[in-house]
Protein backbone atom coordinates (compact mmCIF):
# COMPACT_ATOMS: atom_id res chain seq x y z
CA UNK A 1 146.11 -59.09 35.76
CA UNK A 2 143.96 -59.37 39.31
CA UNK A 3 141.79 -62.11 39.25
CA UNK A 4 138.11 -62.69 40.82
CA UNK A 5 139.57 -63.18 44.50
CA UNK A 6 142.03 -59.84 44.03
CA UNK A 7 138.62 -57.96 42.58
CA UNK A 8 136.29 -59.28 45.45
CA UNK A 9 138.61 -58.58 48.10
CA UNK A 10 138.95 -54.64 46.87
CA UNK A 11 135.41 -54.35 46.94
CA UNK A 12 135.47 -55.77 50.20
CA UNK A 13 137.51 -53.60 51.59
CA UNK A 14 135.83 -50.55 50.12
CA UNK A 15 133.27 -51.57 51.65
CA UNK A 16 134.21 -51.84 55.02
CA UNK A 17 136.15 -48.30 54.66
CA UNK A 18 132.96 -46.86 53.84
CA UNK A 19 130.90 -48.48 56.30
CA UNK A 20 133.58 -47.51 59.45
CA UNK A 21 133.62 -44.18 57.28
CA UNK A 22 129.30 -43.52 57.48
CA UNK A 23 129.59 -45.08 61.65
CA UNK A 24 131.89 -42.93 63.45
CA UNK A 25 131.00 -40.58 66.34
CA UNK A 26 130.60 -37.07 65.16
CA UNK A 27 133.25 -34.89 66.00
CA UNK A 28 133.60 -31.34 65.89
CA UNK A 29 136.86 -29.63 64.89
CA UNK A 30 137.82 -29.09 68.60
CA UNK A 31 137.49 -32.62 69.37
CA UNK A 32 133.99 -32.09 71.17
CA UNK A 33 131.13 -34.30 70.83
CA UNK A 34 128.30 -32.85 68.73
CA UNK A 35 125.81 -31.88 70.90
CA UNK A 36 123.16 -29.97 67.85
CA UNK A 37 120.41 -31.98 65.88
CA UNK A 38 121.80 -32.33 62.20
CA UNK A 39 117.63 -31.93 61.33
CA UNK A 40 116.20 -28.97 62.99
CA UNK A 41 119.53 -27.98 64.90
CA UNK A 42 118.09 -27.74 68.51
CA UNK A 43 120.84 -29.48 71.38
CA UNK A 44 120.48 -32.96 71.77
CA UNK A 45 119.71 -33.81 75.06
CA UNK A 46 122.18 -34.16 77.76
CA UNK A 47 120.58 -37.83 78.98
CA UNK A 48 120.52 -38.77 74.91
CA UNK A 49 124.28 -37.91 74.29
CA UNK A 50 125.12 -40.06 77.05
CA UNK A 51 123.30 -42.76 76.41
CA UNK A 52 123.25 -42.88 72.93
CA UNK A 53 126.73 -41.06 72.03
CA UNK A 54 126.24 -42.03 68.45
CA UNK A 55 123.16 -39.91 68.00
CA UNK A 56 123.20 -37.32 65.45
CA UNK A 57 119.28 -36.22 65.95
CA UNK A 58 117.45 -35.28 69.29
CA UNK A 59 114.68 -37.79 70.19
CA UNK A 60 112.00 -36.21 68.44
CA UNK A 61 113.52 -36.52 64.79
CA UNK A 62 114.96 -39.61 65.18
CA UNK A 63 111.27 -40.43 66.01
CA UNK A 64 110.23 -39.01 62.60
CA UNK A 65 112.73 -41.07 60.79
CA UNK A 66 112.01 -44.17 62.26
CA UNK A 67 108.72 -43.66 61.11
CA UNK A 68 109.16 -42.66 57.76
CA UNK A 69 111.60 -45.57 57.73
CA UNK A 70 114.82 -43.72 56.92
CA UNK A 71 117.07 -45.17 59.76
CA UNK A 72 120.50 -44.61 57.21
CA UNK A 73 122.16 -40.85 57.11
């Protein structure tokens, strides 16, 4: 029978699988980095991939999130 410890360290470790899970780069199935807005699908910007590899929206969206305060995919 798992005690407290055993249970809090499974959730802990859930939880950091999901978390790595929801933060990696996007990938395509070739390997390439994403370069389309997953809102209104235009290309991300050349200058924002670089700088901000991580990005999943072009400038203007992210904008739009930010302000409806929705910063989490």
């Amino acid at each position: 029978m798992a005690d407290i410890a055993d249970n809090a360290g499974e959730i802990i470790e859930r939880h950091l699988a999901h978390s790595l899970a929801r933060h990696q780069l996007p990938v395509t199935v070739a390997g390439a980095m994403e370069i389309d807005c997953e809102e209104c699908g235009t290309e991300i910007p050349k200058a924002r991939r670089q700088a901000a590899p991580w990005a999943t929206t072009c400038i203007d969206c992210q904008s739009i999130r930010e302000a409806r305060g929705r910063h989490v995919r």
